[in-house]
C-alpha atoms as a PDB file:
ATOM      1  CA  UNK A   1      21.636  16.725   0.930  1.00  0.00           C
ATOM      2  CA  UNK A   2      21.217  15.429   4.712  1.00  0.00           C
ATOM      3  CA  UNK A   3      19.167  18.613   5.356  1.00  0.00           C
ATOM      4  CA  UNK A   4      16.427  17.662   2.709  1.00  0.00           C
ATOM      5  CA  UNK A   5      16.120  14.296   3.690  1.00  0.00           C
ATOM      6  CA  UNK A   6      15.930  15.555   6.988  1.00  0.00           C
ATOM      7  CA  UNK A   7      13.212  18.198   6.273  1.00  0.00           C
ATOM      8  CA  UNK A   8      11.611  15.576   4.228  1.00  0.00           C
ATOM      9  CA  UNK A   9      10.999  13.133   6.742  1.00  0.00           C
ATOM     10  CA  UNK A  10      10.349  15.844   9.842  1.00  0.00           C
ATOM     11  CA  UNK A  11       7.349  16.888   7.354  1.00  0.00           C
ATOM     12  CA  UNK A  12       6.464  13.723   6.659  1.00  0.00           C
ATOM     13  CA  UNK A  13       6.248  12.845  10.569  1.00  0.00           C
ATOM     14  CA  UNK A  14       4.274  16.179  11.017  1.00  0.00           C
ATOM     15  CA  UNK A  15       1.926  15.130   8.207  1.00  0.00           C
ATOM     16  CA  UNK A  16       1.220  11.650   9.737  1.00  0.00           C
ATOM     17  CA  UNK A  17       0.827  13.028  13.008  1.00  0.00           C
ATOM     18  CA  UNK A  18      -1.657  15.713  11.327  1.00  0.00           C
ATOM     19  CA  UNK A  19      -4.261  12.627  11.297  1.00  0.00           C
ATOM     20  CA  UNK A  20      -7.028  12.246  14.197  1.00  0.00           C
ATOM     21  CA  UNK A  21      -6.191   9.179  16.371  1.00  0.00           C
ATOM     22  CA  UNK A  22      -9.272   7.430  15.040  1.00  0.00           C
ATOM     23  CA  UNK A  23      -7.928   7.681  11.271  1.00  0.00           C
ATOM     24  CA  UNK A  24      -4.380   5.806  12.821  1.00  0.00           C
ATOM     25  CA  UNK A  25      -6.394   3.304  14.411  1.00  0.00           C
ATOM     26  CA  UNK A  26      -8.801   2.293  11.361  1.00  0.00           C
ATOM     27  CA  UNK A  27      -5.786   1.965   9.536  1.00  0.00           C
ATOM     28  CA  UNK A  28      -4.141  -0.109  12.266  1.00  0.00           C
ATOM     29  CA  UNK A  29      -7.616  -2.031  12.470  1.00  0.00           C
ATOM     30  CA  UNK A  30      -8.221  -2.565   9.114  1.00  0.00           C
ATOM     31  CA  UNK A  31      -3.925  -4.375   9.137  1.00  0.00           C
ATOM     32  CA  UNK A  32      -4.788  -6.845  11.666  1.00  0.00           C
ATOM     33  CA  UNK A  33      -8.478  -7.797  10.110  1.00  0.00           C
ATOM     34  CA  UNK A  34      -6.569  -8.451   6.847  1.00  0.00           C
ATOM     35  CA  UNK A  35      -3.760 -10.225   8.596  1.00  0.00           C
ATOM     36  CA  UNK A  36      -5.130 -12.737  10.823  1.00  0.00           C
ATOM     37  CA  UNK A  37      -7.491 -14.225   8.269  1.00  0.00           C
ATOM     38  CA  UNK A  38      -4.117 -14.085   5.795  1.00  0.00           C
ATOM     39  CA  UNK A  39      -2.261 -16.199   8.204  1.00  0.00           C
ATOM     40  CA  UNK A  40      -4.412 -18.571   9.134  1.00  0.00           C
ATOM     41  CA  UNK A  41      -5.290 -19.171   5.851  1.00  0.00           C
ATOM     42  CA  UNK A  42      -2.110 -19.695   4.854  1.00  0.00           C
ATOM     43  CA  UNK A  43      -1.194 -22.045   7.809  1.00  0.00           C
ATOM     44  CA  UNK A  44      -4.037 -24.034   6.606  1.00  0.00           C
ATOM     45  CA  UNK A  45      -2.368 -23.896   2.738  1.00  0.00           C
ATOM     46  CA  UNK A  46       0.802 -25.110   4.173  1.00  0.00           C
ATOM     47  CA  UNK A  47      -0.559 -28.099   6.174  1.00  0.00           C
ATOM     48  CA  UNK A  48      -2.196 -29.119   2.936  1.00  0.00           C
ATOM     49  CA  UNK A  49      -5.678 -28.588   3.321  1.00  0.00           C
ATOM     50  CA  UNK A  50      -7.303 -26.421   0.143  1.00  0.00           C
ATOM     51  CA  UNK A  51     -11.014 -26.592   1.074  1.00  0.00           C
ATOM     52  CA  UNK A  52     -12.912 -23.547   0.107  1.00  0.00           C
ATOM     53  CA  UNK A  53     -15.547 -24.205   3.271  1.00  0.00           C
ATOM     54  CA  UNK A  54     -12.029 -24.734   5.720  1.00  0.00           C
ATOM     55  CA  UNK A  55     -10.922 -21.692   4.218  1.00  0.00           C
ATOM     56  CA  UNK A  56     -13.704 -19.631   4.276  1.00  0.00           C
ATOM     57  CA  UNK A  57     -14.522 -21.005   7.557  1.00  0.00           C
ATOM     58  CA  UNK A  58     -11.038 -20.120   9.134  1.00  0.00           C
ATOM     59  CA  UNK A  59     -11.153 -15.688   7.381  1.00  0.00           C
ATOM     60  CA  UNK A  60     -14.198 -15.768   9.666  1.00  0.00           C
ATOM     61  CA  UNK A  61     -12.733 -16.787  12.900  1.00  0.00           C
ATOM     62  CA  UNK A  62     -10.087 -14.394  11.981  1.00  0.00           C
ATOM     63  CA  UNK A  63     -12.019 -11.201  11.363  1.00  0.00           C
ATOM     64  CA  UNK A  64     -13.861 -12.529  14.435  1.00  0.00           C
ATOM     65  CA  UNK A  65     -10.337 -12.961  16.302  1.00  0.00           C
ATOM     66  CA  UNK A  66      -9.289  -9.119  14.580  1.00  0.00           C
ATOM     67  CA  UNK A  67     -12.003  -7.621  16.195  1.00  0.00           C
ATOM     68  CA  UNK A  68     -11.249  -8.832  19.422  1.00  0.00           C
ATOM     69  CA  UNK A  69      -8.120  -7.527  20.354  1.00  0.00           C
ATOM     70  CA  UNK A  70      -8.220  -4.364  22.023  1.00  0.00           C
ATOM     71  CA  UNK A  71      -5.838  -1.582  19.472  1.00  0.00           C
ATOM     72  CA  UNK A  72      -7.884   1.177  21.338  1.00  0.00           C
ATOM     73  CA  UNK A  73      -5.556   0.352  24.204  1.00  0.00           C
ATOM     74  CA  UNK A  74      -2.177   1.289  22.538  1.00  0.00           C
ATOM     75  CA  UNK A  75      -0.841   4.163  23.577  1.00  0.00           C
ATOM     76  CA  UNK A  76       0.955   6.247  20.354  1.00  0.00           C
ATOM     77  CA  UNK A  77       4.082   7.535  22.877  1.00  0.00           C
ATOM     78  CA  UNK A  78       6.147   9.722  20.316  1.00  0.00           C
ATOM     79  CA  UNK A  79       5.351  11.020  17.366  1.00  0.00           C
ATOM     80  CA  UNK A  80       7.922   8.758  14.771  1.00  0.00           C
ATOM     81  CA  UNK A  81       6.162   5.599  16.668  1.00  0.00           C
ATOM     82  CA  UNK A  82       2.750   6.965  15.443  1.00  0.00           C
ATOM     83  CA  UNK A  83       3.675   7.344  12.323  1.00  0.00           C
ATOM     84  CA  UNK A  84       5.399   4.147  11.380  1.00  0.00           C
ATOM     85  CA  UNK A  85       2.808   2.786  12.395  1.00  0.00           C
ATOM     86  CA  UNK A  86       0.323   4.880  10.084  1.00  0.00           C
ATOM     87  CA  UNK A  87       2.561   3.990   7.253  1.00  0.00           C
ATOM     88  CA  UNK A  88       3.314   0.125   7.939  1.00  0.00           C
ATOM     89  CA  UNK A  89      -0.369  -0.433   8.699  1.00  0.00           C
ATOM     90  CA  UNK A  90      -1.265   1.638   5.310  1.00  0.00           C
ATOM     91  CA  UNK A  91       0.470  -0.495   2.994  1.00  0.00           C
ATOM     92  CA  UNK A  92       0.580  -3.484   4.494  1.00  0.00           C
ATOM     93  CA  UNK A  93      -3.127  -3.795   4.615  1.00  0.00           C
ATOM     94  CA  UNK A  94      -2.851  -2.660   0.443  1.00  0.00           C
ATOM     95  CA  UNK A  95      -0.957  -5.646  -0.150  1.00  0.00           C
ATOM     96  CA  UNK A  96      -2.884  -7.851   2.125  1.00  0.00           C
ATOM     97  CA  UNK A  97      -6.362  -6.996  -0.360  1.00  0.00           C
ATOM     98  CA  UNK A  98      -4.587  -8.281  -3.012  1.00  0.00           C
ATOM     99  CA  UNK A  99      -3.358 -11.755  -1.093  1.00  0.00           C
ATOM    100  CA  UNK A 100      -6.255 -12.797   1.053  1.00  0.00           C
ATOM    101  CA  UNK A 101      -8.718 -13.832  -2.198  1.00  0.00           C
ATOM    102  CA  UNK A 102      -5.978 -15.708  -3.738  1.00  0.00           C
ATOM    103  CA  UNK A 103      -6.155 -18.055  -0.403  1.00  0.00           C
ATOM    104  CA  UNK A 104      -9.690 -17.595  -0.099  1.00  0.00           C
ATOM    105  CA  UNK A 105     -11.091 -18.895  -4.039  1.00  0.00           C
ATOM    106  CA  UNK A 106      -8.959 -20.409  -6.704  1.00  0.00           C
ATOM    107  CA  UNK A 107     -10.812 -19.019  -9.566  1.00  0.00           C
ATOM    108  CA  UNK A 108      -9.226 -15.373 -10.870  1.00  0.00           C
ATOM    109  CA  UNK A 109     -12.717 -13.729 -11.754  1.00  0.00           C
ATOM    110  CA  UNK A 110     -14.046 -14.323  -7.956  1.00  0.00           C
ATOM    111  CA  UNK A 111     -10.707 -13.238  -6.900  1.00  0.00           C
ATOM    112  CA  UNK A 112     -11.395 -10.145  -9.044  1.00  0.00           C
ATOM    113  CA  UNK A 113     -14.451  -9.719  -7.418  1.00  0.00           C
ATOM    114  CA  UNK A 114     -13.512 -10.300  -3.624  1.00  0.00           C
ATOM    115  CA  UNK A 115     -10.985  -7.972  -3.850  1.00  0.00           C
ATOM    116  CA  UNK A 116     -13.232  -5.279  -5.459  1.00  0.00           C
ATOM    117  CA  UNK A 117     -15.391  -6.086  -2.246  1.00  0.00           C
ATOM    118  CA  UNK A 118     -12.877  -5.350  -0.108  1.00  0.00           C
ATOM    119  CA  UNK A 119     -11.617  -2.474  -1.466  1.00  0.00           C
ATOM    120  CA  UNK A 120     -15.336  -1.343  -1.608  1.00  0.00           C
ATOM    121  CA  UNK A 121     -15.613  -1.772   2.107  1.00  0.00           C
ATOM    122  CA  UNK A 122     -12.255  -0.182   2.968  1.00  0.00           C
ATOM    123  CA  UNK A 123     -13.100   3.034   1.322  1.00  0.00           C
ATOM    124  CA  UNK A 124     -16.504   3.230   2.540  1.00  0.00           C
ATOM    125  CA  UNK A 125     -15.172   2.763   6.179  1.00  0.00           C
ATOM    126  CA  UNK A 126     -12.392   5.231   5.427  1.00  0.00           C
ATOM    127  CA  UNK A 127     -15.550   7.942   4.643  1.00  0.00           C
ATOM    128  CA  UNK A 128     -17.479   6.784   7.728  1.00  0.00           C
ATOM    129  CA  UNK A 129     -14.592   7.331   9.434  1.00  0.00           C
ATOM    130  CA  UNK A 130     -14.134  11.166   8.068  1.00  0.00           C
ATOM    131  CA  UNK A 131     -18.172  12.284   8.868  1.00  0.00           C
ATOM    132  CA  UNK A 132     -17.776  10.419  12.073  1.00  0.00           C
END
């Protein structure tokens, strides 16, 4: 049994590692311009203040923020680093479409919609990405 999970995850490291550097770093890029906007956004829910404009106003300086930090500058050392990374950035940034319009509208069918939006743009960067 310890040699199958073992195979497993040695071809699952192998299969993340299969990916071109600029595939791991959309992924990673696409994490941190769902997470900063998530955060402050919810640092603005917790201190009380609900405004649509504050909110709206506050995803914007953090996709602004997002794209400012240099992830083109980490270096992927070993192989099991790289891919942790592919998979925490992967689903994190899942689950993070599905949180971000709940702080950003309080009505479900523009919820529905902003998350259709950004799933929308995520797959159409994930294609840019492949003919790039």
């Amino acid at each position: 049994m310890d040699d199958i999970i073992r195979d497993l995850y040695i071809a699952y490291i192998r299969w993340a590692n299969n990916h071109d550097i600029r595939t791991i770093s959309l992924i990673l890029r696409l994490f941190v311009l769902f997470c900063i906007p998530t955060i402050l956004c919810l640092a603005s829910f917790q201190m009380g203040c609900r405004l649509g404009v504050i909110q709206f106003t506050l995803f914007l300086i953090g996709i602004i923020a997002a794209i400012e930090i240099p992830l083109d500058q980490i270096i992927y050392t070993t192989n099991t680093i790289r891919a942790w990374i592919f998979t925490l950035s992967f689903v994190l940034t899942i689950g993070l479409m599905g949180i971000l319009p709940l702080l950003l509208t309080p009505t479900f069918r523009t919820q529905n919609k902003i998350r259709f939006v950004f799933v929308c743009i995520t797959l159409g960067l994930f294609v840019i990405n492949l003919f790039r």
